[in-house]
Protein backbone atom coordinates (compact mmCIF):
# COMPACT_ATOMS: atom_id res chain seq x y z
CA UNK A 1 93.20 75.41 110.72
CA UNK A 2 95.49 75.74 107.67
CA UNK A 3 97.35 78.57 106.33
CA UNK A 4 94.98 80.87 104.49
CA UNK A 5 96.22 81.66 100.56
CA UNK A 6 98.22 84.27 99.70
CA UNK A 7 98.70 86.26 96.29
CA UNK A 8 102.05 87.61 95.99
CA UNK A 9 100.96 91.27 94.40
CA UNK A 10 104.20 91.98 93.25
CA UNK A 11 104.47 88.57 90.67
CA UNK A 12 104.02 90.61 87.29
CA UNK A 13 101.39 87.37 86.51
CA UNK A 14 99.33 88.80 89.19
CA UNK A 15 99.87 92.47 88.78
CA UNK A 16 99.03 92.52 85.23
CA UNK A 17 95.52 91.21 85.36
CA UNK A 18 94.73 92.89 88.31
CA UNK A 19 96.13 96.61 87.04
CA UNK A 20 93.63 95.59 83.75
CA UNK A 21 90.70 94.84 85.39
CA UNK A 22 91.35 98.56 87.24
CA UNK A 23 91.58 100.05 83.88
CA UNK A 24 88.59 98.54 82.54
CA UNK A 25 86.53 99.94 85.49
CA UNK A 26 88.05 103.42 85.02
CA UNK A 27 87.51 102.99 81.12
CA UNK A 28 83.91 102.69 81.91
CA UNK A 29 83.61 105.63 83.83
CA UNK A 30 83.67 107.49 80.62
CA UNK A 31 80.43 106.40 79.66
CA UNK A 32 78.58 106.32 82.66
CA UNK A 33 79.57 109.72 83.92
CA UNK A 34 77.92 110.95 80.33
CA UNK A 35 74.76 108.95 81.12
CA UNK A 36 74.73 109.72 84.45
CA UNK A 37 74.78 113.71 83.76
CA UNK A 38 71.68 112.64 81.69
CA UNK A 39 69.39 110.62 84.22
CA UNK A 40 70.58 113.47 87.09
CA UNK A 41 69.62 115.98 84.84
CA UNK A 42 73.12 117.81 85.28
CA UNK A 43 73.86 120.38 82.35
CA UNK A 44 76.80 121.45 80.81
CA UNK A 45 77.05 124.75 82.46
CA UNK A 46 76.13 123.43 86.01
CA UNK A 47 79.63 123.31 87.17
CA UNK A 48 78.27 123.52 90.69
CA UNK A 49 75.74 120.39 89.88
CA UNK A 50 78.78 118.08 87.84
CA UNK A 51 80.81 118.62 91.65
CA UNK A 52 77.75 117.63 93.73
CA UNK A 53 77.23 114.52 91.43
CA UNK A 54 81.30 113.90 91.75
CA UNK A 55 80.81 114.30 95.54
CA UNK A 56 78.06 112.31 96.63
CA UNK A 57 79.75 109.46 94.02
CA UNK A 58 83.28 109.58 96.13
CA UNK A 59 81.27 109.83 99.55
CA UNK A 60 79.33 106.65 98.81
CA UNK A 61 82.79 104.67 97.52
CA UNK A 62 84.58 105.55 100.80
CA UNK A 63 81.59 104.47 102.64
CA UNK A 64 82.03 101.24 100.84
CA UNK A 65 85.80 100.61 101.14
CA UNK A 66 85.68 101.50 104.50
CA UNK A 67 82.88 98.75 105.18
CA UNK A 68 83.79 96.50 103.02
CA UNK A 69 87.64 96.86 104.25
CA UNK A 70 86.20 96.54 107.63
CA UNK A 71 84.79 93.39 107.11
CA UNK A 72 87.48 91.46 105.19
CA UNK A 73 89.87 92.35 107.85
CA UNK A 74 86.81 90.96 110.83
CA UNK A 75 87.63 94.64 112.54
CA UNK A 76 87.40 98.64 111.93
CA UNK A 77 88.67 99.68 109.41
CA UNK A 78 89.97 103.03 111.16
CA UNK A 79 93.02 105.40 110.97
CA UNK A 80 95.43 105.97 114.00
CA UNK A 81 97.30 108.76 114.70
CA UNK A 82 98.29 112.22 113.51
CA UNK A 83 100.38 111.06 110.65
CA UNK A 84 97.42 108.62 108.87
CA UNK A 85 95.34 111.46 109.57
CA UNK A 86 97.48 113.81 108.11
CA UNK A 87 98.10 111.60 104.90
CA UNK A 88 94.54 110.82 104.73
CA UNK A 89 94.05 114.54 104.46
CA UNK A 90 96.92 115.13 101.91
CA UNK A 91 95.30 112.17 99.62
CA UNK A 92 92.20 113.92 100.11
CA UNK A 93 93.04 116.99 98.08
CA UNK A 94 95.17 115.43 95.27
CA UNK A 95 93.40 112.40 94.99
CA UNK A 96 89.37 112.97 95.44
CA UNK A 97 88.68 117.19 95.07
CA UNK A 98 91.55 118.30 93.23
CA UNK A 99 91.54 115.43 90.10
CA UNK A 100 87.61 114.59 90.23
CA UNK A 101 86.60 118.43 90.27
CA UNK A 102 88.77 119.23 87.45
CA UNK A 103 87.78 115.97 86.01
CA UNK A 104 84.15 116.60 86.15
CA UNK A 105 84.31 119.94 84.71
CA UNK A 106 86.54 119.09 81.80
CA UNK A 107 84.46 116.06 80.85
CA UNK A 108 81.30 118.38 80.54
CA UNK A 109 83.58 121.02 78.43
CA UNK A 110 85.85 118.60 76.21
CA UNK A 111 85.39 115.26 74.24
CA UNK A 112 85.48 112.35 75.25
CA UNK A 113 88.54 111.52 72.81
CA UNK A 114 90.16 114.36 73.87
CA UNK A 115 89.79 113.71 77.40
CA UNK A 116 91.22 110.64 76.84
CA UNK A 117 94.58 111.72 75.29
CA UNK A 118 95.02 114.34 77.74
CA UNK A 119 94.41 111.82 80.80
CA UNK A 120 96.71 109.45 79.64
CA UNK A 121 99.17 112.50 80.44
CA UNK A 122 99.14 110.87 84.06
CA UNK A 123 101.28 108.08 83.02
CA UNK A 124 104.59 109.82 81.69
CA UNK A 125 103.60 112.58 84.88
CA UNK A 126 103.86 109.80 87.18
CA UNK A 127 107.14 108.26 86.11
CA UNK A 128 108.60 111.54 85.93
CA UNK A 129 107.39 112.60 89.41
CA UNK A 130 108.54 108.89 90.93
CA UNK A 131 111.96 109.00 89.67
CA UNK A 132 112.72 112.89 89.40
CA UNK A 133 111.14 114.30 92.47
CA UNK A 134 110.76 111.61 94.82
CA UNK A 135 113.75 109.57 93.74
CA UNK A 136 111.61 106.26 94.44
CA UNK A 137 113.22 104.61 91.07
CA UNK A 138 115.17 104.65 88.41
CA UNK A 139 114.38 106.54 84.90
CA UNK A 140 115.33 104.19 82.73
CA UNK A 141 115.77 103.83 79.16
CA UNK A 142 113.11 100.96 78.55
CA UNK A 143 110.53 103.12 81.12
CA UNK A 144 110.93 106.03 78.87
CA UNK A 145 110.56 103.83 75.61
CA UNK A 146 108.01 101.89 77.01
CA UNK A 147 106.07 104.93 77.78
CA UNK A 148 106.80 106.75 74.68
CA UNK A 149 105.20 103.35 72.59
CA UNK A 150 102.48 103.01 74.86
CA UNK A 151 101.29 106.62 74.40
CA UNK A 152 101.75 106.13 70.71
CA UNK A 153 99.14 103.86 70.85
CA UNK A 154 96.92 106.02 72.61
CA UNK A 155 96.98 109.10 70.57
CA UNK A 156 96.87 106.75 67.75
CA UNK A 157 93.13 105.46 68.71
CA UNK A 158 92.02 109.24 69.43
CA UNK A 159 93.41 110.62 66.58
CA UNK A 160 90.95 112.51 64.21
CA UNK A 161 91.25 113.66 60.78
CA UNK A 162 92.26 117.45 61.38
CA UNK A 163 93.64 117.15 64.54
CA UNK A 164 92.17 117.96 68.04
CA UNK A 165 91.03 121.38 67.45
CA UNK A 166 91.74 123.79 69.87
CA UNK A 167 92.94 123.77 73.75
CA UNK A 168 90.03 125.67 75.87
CA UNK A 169 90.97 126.06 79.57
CA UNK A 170 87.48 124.97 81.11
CA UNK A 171 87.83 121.56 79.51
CA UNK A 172 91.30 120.88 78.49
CA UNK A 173 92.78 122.31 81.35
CA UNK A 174 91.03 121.09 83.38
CA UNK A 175 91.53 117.55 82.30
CA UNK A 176 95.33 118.45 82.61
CA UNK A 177 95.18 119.15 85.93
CA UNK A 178 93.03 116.51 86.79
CA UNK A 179 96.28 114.35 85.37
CA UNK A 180 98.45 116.20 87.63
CA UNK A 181 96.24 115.52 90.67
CA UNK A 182 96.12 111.74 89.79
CA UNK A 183 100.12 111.08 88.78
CA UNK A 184 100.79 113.45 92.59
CA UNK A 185 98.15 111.05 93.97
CA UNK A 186 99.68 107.70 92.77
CA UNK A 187 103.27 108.65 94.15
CA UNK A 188 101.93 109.63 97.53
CA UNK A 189 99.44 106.20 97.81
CA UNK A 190 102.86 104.23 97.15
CA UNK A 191 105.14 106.36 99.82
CA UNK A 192 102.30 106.24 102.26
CA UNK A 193 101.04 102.27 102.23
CA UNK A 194 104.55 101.57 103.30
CA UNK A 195 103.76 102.29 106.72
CA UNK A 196 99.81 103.08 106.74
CA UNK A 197 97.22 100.42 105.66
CA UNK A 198 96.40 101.52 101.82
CA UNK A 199 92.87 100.24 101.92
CA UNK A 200 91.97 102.46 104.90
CA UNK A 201 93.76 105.47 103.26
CA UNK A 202 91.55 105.39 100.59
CA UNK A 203 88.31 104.86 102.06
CA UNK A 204 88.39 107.64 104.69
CA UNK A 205 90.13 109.91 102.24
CA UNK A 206 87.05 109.22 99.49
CA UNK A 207 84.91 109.95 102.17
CA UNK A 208 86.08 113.22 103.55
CA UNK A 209 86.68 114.40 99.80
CA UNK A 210 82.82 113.50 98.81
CA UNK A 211 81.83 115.35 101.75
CA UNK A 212 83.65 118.60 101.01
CA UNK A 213 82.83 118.53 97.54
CA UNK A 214 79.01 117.79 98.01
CA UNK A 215 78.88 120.34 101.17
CA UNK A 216 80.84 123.33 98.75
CA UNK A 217 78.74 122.27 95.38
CA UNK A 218 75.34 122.22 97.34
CA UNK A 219 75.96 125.78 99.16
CA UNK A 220 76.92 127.14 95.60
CA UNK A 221 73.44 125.96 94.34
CA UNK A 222 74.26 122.82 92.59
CA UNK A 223 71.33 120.28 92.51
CA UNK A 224 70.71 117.10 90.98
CA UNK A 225 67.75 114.83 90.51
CA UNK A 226 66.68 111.12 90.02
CA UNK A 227 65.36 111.73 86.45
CA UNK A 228 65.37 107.87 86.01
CA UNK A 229 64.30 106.61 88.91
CA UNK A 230 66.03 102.80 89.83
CA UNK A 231 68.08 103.27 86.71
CA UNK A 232 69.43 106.20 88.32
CA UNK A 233 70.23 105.17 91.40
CA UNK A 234 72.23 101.70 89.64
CA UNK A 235 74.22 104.23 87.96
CA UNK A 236 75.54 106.17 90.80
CA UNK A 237 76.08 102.83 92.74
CA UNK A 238 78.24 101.45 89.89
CA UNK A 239 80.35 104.49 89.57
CA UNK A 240 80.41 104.03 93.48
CA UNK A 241 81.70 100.83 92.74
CA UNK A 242 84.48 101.77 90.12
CA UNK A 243 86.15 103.97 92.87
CA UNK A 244 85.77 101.46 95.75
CA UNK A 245 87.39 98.85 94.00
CA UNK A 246 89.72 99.98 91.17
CA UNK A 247 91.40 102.30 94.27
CA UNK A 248 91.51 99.92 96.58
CA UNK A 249 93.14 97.61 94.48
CA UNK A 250 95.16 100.22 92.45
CA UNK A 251 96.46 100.99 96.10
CA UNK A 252 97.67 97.78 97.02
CA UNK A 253 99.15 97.54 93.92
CA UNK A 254 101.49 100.49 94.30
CA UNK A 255 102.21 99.77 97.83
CA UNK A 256 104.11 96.14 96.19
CA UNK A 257 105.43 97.61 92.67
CA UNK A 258 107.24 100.20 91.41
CA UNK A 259 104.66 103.10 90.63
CA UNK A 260 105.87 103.37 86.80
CA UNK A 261 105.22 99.52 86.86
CA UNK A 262 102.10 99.87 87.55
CA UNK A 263 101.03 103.42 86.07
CA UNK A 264 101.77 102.51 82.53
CA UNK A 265 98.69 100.28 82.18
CA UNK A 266 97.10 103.33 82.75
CA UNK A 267 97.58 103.67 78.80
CA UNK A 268 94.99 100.89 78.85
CA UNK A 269 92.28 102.84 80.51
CA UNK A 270 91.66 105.05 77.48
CA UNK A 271 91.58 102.26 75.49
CA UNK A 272 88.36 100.82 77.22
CA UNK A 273 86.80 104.17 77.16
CA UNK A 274 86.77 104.18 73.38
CA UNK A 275 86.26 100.60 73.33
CA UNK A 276 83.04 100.66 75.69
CA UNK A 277 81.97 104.16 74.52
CA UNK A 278 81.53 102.52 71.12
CA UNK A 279 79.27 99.90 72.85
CA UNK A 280 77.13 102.41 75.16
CA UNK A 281 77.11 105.15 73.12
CA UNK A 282 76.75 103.82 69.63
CA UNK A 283 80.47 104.78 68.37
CA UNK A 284 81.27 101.76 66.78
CA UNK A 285 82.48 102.89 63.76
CA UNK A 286 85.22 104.84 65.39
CA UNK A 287 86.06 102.13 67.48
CA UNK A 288 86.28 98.90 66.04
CA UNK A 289 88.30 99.42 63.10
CA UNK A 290 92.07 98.30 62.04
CA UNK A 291 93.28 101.91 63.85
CA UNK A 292 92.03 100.46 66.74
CA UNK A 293 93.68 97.34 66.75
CA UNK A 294 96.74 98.69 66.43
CA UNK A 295 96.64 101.00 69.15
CA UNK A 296 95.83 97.96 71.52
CA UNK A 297 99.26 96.27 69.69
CA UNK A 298 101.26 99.42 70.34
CA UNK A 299 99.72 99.47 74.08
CA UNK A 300 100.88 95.63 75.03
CA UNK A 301 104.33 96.61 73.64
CA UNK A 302 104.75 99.47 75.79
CA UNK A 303 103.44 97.63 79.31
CA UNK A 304 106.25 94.49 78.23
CA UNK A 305 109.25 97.31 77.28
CA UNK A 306 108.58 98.83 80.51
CA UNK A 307 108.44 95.83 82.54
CA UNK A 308 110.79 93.45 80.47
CA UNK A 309 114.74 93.02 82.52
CA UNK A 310 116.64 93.74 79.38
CA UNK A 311 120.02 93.64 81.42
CA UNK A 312 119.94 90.32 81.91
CA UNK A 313 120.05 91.15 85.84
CA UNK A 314 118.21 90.64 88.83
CA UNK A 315 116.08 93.64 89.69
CA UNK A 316 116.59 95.08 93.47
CA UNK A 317 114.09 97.60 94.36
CA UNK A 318 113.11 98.96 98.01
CA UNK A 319 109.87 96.36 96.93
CA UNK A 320 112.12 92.91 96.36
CA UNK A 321 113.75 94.24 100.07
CA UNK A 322 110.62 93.70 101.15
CA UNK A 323 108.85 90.79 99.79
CA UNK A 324 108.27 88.93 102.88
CA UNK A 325 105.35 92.07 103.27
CA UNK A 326 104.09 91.84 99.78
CA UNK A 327 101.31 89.77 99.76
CA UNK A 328 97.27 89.99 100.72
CA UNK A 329 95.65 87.45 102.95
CA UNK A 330 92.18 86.53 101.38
């Protein structure tokens, strides 16, 4: 039998794409969380009912990941030991109840523009915590510019005539902290795949997260119901689908990159939420215009200062150390 293929996640050519495609599944999400309150009949002020729908959403992914992860790899896709277990349960709470409750609740008490903005806060939060806290890399000059540009073109496709009103705690904050969750998250995935198997991390950790947050939401009274029937059901299967992928690849993709390397496309996945909100919500005036077309230019420019060698030198990380490890059997 011959060698199977391998793709070497850590060639920026393959990175790239791959780090889109995860922000254009995460863009969506926008959208279809909006509908999906809709056809599940989940209100505004049901806080209780936007966790339960979060919940049984993260405890379906992780049932996927874990199956599909299962079968790609022809055996169980399990974790071993008190220190997976452990991690598992640390990713749990940053990256499943703390983000996605606070991300649930500030989506039903915010905008979706200004949701978007204050998300993107993840990016710069995740450099900062890589390089600062963790001392993983380097805080360089063309990560900060990079950053700086690429959030430039963010605000730049959000920005309204008079401003973004005013900061309310129920939705703004809790976007914030949802940001928080999700740059503490990213950090840990990267620190962790180096000796646990990413893929398994985040299944079992989406699946132990649904499970709390659908067990605390449904003893606090929250409900929801299949308003919609099939269409329904779709719905909840896709957004199933956004997590079970876009993680499991966004994890793999951390565990062979530098997390700033890979966190600044998250600039993109605003981007597609305006972008695909236009097309699924009827905002097409706001989105397809020359503002928007610059924001896009402004984002590419940040993703190339942040990834571009400008020294001329060959780049040694703790990844290029180990390259021999940084590649996926398919």
């Amino acid at each position: 039998m011959g060698k199977s293929k391998k793709i070497n996640l850590s060639k920026f050519g393959i990175m790239l794409p791959l780090a889109v495609l995860c922000c254009l599944l995460w863009g969506s999400a926008f959208p279809i969380v909006k509908i999906g309150y809709k056809l599940f009949g989940v209100s505004q002020s049901n806080t209780a009912a936007q966790i339960l729908f979060a919940g049984v959403r993260f405890a379906a992914a992780g049932v996927l990941v874990i199956v599909l992860g299962s079968l790609l790899a022809k055996k169980p896709l399990l974790l071993h030991g008190k220190s997976q277990l452990k991690h598992c349960f640390i990713l749990c709470v940053f990256q499943t109840v703390m983000q996605y409750t606070m991300f649930y609740i500030g989506l039903a008490h915010t905008s979706g523009v200004k949701a978007s903005v204050l998300d993107s806060l993840s990016v710069f939060l995740s450099l900062l915590i890589s390089s600062l806290v963790f001392k993983m890399e380097k805080l360089t000059a063309p990560k900060i510019i990079g950053a700086a540009i690429g959030f430039a073109g963010v605000v730049l496709i959000n920005f309204q005539s008079g401003g973004f009103g005013g900061f309310s705690l129920n939705g703004d904050g809790a976007i914030v902290l949802s940001a928080f969750a999700y740059s503490v998250s990213g950090v840990l995935v990267k620190r962790f795949s180096q000796t646990d198997n990413p893929v398994a991390l985040s299944g079992w950790q989406f699946l132990a997260g649904g499970i709390v947050m659908s067990v605390c939401a449904y003893a606090a009274g929250g409900r929801i119901y299949v308003k919609a029937g099939v269409k329904s059901i779709l719905i909840l299967l896709y957004l199933a689908l956004i997590s079970a992928v876009a993680y499991t690849v966004w994890s793999l993709l951390l565990k062979h990159n530098p997390v700033s390397r890979v966190a600044v496309t998250g600039f993109m996945n605003p981007v597609f939420g305006v972008l695909l909100s236009a097309l699924m919500l009827g905002e097409t005036a706001e989105a397809f215009n020359v503002k928007s077309l610059a924001s896009l230019i402004l984002v590419c420019v940040g993703i190339y200062a942040v990834n571009a060698n400008f020294s001329g030198k060959k780049a040694v990380s703790y990844t290029h150390l180990r390259a021999h490890e940084t590649s996926l059997h398919l």
